[in-house]
ModelCIF file with pLDDT and N, C-alpha, C, O atoms, coordinates in Angstrom:
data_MODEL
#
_entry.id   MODEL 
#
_entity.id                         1 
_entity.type                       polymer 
_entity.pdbx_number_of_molecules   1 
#
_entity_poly.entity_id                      1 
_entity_poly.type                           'polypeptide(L)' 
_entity_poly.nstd_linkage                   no 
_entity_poly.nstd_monomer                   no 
_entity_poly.pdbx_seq_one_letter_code       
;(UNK)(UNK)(UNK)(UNK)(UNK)(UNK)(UNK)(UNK)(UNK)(UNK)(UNK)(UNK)(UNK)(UNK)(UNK)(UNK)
(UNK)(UNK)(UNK)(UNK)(UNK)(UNK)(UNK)(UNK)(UNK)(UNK)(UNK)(UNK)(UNK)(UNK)(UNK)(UNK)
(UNK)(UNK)(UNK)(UNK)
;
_entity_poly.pdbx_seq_one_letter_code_can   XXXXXXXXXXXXXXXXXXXXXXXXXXXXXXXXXXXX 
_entity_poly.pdbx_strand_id                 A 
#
loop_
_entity_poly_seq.entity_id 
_entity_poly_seq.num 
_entity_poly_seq.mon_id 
_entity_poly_seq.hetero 
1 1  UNK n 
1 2  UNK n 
1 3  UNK n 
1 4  UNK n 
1 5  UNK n 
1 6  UNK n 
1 7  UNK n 
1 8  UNK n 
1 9  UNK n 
1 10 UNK n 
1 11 UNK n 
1 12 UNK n 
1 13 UNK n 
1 14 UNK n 
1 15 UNK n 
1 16 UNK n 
1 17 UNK n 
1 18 UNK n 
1 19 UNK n 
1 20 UNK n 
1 21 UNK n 
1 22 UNK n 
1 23 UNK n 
1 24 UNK n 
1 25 UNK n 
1 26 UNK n 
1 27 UNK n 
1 28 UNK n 
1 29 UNK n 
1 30 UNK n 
1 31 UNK n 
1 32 UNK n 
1 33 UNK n 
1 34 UNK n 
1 35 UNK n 
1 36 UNK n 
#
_struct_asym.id          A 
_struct_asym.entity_id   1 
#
loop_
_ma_qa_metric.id 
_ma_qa_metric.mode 
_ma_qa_metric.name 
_ma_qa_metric.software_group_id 
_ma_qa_metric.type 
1 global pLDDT . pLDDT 
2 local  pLDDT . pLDDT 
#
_ma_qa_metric_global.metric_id      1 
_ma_qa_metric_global.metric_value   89.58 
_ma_qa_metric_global.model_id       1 
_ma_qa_metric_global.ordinal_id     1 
#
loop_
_ma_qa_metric_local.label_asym_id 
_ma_qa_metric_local.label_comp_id 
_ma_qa_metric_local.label_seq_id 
_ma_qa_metric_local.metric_id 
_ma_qa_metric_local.metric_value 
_ma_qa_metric_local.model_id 
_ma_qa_metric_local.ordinal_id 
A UNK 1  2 90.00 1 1  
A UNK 2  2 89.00 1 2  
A UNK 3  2 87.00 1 3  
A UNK 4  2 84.00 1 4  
A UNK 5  2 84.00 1 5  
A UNK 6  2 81.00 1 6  
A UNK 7  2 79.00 1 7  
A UNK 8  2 80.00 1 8  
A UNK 9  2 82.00 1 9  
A UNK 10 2 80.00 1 10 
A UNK 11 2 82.00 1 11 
A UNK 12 2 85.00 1 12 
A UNK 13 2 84.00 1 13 
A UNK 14 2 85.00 1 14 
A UNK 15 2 88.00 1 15 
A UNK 16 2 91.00 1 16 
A UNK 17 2 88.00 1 17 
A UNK 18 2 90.00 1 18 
A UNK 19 2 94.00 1 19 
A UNK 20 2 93.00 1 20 
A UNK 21 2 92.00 1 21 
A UNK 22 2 95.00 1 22 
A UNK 23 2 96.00 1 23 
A UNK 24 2 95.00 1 24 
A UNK 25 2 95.00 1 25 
A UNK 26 2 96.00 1 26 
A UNK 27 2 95.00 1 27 
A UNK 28 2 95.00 1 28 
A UNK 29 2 95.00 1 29 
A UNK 30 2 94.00 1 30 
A UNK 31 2 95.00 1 31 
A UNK 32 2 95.00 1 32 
A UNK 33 2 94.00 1 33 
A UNK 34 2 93.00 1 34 
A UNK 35 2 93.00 1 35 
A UNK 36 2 91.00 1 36 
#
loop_
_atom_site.group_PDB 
_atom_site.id 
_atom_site.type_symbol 
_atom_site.label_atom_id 
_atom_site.label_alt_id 
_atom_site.label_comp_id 
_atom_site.label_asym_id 
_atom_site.label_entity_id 
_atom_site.label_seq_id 
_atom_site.pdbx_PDB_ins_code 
_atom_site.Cartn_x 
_atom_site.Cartn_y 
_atom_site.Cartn_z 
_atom_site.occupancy 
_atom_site.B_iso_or_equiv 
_atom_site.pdbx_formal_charge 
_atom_site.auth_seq_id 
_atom_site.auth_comp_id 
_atom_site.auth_asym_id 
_atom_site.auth_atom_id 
_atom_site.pdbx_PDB_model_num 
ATOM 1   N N  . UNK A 1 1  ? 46.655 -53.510 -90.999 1.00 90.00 ? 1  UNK A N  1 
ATOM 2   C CA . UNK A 1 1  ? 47.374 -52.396 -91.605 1.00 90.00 ? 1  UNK A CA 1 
ATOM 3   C C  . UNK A 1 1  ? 48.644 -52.094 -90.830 1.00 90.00 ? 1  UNK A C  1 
ATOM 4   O O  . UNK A 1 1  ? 49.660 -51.581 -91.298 1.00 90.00 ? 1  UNK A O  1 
ATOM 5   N N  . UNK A 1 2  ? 48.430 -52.509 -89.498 1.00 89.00 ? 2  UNK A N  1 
ATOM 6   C CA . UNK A 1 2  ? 49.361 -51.433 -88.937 1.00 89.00 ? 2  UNK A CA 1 
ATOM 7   C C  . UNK A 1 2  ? 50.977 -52.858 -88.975 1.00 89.00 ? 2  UNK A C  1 
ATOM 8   O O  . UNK A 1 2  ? 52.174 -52.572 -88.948 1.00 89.00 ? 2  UNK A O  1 
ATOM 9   N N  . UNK A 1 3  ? 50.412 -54.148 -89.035 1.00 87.00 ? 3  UNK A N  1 
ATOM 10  C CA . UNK A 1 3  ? 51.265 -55.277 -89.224 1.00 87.00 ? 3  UNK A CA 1 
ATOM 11  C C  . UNK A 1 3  ? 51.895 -55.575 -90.866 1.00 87.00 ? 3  UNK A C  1 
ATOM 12  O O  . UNK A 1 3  ? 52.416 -56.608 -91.286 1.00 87.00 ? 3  UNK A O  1 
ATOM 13  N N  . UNK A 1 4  ? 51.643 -54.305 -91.580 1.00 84.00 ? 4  UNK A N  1 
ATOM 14  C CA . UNK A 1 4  ? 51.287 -54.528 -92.770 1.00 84.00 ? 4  UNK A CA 1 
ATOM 15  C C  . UNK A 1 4  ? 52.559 -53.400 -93.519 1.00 84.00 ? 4  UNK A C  1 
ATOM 16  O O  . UNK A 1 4  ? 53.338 -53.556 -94.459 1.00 84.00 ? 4  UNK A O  1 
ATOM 17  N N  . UNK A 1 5  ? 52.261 -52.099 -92.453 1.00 84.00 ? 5  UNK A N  1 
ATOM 18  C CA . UNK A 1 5  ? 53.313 -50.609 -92.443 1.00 84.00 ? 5  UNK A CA 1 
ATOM 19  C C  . UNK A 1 5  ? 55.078 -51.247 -91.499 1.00 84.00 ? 5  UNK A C  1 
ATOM 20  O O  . UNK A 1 5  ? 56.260 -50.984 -91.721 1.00 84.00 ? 5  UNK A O  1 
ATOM 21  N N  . UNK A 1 6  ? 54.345 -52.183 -90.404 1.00 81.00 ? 6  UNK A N  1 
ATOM 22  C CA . UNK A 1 6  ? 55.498 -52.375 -89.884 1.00 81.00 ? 6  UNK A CA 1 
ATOM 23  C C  . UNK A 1 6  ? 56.963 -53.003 -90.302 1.00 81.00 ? 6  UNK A C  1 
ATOM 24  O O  . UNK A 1 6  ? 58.157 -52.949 -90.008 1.00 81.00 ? 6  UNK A O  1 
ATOM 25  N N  . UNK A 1 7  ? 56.191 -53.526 -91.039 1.00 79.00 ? 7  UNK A N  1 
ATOM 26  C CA . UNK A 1 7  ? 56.955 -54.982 -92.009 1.00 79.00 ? 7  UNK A CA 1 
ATOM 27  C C  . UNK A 1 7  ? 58.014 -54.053 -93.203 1.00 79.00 ? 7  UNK A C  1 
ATOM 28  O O  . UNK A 1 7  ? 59.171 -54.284 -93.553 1.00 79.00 ? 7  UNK A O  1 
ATOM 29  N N  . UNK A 1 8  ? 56.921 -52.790 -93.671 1.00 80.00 ? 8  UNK A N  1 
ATOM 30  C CA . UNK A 1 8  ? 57.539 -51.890 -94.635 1.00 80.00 ? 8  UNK A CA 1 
ATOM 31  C C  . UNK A 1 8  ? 58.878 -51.194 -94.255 1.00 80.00 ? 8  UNK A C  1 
ATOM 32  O O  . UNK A 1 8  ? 60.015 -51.118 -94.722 1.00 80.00 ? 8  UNK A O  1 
ATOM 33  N N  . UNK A 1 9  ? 58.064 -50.635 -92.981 1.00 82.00 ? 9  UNK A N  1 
ATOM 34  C CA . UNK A 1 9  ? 59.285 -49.742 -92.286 1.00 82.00 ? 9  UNK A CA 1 
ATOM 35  C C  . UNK A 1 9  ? 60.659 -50.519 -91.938 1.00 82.00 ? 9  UNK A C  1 
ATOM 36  O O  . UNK A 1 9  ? 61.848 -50.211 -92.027 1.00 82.00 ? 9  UNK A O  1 
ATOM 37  N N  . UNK A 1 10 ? 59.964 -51.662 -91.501 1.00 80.00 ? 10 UNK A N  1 
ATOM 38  C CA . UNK A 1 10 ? 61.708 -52.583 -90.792 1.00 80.00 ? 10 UNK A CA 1 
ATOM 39  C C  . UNK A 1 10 ? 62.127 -52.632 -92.458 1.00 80.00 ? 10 UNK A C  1 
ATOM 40  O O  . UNK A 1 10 ? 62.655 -51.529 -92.310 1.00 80.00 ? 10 UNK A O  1 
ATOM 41  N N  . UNK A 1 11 ? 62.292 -52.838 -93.477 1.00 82.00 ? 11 UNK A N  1 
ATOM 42  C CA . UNK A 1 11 ? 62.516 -53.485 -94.873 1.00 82.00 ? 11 UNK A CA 1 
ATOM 43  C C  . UNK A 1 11 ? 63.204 -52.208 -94.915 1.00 82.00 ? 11 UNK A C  1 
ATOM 44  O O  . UNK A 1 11 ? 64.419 -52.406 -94.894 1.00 82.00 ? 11 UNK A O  1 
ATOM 45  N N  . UNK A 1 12 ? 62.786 -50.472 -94.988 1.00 85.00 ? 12 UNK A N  1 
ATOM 46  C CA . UNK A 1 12 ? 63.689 -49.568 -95.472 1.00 85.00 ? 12 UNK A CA 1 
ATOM 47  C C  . UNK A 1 12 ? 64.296 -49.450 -94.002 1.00 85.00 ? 12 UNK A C  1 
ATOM 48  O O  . UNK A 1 12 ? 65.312 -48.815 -94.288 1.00 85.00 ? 12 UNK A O  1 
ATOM 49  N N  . UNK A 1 13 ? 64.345 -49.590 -92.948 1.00 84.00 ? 13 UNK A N  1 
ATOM 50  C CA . UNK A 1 13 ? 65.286 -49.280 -91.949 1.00 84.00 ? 13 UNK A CA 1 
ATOM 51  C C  . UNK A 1 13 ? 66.434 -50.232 -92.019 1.00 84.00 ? 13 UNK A C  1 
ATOM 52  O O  . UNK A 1 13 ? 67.572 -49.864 -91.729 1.00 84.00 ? 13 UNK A O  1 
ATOM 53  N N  . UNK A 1 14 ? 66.156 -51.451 -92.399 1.00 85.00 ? 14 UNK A N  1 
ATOM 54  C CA . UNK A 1 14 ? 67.286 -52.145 -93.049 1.00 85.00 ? 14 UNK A CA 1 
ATOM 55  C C  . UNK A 1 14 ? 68.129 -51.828 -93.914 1.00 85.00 ? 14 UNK A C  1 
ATOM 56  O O  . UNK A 1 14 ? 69.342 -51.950 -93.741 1.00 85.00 ? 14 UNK A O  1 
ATOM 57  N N  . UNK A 1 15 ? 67.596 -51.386 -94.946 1.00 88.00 ? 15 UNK A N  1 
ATOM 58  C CA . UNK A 1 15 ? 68.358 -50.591 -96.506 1.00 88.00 ? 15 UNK A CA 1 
ATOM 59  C C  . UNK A 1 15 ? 69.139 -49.689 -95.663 1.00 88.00 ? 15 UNK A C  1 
ATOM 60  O O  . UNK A 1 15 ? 70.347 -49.819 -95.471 1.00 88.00 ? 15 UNK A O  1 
ATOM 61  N N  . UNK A 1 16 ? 68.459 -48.840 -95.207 1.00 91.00 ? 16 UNK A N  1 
ATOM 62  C CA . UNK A 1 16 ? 69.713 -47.544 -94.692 1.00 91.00 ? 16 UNK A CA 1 
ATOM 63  C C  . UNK A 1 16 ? 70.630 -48.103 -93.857 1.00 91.00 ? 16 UNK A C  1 
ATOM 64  O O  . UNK A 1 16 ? 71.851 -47.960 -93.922 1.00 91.00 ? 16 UNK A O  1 
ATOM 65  N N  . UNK A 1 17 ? 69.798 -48.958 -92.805 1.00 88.00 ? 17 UNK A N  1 
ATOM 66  C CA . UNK A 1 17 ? 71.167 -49.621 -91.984 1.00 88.00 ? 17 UNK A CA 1 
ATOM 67  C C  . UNK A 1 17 ? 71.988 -49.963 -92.879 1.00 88.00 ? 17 UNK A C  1 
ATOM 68  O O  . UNK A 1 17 ? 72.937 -49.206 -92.675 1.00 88.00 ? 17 UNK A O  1 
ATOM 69  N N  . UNK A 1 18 ? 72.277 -50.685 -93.839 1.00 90.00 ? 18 UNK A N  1 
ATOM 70  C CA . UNK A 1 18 ? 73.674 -51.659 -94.803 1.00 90.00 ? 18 UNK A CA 1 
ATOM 71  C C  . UNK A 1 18 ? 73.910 -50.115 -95.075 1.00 90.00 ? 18 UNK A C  1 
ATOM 72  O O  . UNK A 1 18 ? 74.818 -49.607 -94.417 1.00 90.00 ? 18 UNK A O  1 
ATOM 73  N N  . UNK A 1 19 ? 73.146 -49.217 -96.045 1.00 94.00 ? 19 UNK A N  1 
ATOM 74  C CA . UNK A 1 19 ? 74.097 -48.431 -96.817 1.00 94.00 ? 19 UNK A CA 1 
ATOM 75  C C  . UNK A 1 19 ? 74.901 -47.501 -95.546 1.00 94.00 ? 19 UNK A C  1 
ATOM 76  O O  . UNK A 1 19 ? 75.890 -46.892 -95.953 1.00 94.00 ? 19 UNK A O  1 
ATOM 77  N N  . UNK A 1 20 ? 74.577 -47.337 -94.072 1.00 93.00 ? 20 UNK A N  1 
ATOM 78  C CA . UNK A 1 20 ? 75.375 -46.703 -93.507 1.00 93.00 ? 20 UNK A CA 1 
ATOM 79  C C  . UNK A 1 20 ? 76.804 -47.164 -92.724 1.00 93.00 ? 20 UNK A C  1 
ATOM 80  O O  . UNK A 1 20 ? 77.696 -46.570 -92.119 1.00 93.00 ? 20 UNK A O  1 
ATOM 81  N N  . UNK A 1 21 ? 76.496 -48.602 -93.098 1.00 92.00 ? 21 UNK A N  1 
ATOM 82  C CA . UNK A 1 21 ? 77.315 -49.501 -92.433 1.00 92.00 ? 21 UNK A CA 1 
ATOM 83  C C  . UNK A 1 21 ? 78.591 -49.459 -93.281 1.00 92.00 ? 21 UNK A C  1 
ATOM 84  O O  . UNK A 1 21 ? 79.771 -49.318 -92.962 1.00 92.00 ? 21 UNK A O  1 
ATOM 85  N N  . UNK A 1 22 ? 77.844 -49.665 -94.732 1.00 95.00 ? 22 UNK A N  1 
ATOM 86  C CA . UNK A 1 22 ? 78.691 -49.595 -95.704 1.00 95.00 ? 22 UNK A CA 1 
ATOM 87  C C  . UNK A 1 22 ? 79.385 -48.170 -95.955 1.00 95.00 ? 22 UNK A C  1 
ATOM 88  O O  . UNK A 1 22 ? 80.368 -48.077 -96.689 1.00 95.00 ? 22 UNK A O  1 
ATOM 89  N N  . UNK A 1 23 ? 78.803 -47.038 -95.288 1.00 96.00 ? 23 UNK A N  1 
ATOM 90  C CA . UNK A 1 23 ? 79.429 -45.967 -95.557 1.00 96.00 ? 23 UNK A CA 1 
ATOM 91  C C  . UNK A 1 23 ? 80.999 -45.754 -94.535 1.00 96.00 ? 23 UNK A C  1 
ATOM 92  O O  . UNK A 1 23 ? 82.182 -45.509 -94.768 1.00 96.00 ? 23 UNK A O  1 
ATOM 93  N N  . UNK A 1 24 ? 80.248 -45.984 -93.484 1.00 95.00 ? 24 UNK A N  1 
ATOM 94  C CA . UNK A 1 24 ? 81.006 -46.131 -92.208 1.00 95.00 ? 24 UNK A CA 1 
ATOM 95  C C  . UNK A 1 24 ? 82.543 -47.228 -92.492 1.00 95.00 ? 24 UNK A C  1 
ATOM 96  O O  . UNK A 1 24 ? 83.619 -46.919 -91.979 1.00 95.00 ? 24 UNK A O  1 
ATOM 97  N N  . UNK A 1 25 ? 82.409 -48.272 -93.220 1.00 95.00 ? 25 UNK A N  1 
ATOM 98  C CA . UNK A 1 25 ? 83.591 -49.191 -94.153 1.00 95.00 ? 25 UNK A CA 1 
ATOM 99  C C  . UNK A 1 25 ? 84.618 -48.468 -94.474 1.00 95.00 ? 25 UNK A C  1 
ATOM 100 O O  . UNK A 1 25 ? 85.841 -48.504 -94.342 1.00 95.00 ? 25 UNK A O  1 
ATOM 101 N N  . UNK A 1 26 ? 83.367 -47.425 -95.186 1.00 96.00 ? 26 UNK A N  1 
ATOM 102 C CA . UNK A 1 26 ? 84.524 -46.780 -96.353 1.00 96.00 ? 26 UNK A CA 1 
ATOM 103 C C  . UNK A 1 26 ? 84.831 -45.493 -95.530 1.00 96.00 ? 26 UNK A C  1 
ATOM 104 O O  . UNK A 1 26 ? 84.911 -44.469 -96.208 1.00 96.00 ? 26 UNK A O  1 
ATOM 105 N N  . UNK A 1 27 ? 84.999 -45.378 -94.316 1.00 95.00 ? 27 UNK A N  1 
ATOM 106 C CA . UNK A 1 27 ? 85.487 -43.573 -93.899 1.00 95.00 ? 27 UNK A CA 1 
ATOM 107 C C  . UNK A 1 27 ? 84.618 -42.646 -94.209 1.00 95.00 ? 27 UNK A C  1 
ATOM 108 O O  . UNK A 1 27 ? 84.865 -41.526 -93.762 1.00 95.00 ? 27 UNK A O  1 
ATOM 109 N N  . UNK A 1 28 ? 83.584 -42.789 -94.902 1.00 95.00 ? 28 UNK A N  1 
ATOM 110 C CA . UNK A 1 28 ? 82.718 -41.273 -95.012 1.00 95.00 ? 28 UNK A CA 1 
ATOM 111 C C  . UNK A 1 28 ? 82.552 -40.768 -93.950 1.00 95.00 ? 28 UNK A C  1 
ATOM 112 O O  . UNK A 1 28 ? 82.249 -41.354 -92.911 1.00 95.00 ? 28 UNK A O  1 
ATOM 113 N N  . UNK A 1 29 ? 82.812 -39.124 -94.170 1.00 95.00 ? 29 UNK A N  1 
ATOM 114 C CA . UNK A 1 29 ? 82.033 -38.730 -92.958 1.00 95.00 ? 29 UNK A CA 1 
ATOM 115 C C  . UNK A 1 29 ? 80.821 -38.294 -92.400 1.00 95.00 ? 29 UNK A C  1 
ATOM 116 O O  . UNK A 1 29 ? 79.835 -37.800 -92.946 1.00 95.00 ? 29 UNK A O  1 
ATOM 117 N N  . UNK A 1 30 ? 81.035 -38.536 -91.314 1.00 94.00 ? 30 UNK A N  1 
ATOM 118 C CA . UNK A 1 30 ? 79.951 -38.654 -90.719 1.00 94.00 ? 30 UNK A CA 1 
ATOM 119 C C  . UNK A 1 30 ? 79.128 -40.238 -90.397 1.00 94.00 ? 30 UNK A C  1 
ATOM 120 O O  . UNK A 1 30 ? 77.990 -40.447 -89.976 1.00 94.00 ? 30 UNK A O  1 
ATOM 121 N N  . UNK A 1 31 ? 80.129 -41.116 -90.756 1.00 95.00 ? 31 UNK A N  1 
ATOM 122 C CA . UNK A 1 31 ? 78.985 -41.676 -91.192 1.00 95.00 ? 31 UNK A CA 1 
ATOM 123 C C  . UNK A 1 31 ? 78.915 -42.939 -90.009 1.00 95.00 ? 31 UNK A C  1 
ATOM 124 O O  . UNK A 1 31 ? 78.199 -43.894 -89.706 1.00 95.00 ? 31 UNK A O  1 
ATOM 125 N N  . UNK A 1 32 ? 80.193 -42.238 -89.561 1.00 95.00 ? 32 UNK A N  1 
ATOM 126 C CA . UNK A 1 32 ? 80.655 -43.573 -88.045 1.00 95.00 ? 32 UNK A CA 1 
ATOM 127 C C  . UNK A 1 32 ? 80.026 -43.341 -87.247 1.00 95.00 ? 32 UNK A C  1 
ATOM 128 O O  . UNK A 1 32 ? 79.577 -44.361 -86.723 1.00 95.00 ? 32 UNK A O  1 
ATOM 129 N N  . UNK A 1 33 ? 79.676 -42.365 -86.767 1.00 94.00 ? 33 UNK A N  1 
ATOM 130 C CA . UNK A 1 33 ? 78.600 -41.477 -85.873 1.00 94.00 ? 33 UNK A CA 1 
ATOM 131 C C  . UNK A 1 33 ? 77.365 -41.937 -86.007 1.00 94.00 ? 33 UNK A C  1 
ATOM 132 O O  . UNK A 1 33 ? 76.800 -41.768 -84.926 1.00 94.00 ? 33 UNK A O  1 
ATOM 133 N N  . UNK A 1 34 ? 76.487 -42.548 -86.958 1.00 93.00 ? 34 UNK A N  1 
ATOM 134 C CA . UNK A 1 34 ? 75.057 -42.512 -87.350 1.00 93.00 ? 34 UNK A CA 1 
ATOM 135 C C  . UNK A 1 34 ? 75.246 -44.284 -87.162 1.00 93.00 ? 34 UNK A C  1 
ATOM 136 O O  . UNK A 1 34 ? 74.449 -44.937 -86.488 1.00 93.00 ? 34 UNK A O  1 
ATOM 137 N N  . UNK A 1 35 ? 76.118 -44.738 -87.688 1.00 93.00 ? 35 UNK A N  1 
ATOM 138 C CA . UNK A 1 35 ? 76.003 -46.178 -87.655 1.00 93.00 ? 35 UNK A CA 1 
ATOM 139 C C  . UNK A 1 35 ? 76.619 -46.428 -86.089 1.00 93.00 ? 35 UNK A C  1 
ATOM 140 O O  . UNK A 1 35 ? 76.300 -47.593 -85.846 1.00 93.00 ? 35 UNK A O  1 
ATOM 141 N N  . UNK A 1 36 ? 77.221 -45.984 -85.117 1.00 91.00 ? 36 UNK A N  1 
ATOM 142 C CA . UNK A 1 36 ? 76.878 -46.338 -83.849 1.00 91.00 ? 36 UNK A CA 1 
ATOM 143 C C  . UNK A 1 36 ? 76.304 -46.294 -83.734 1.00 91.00 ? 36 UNK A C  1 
ATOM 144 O O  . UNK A 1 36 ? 75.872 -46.587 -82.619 1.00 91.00 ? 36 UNK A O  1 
#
């Protein structure tokens, strides 16, 4: 289970990583801050 949640969690910590990366691209704010 717990090799099972981990796999999940890295998969959406990924998603947010790109979309903040991608935010951070585009100047949003705030968003340079979170993606350092």
């Amino acid at each position: 289970t717990e090799l099972v949640l981990g796999g999940d969690l890295a998969d959406h910590d990924k998603s947010f990583y790109s979309s903040v990366r991608f935010a951070a691209s585009n100047n949003v704010n705030g968003a340079q801050a979170i993606f350092d």
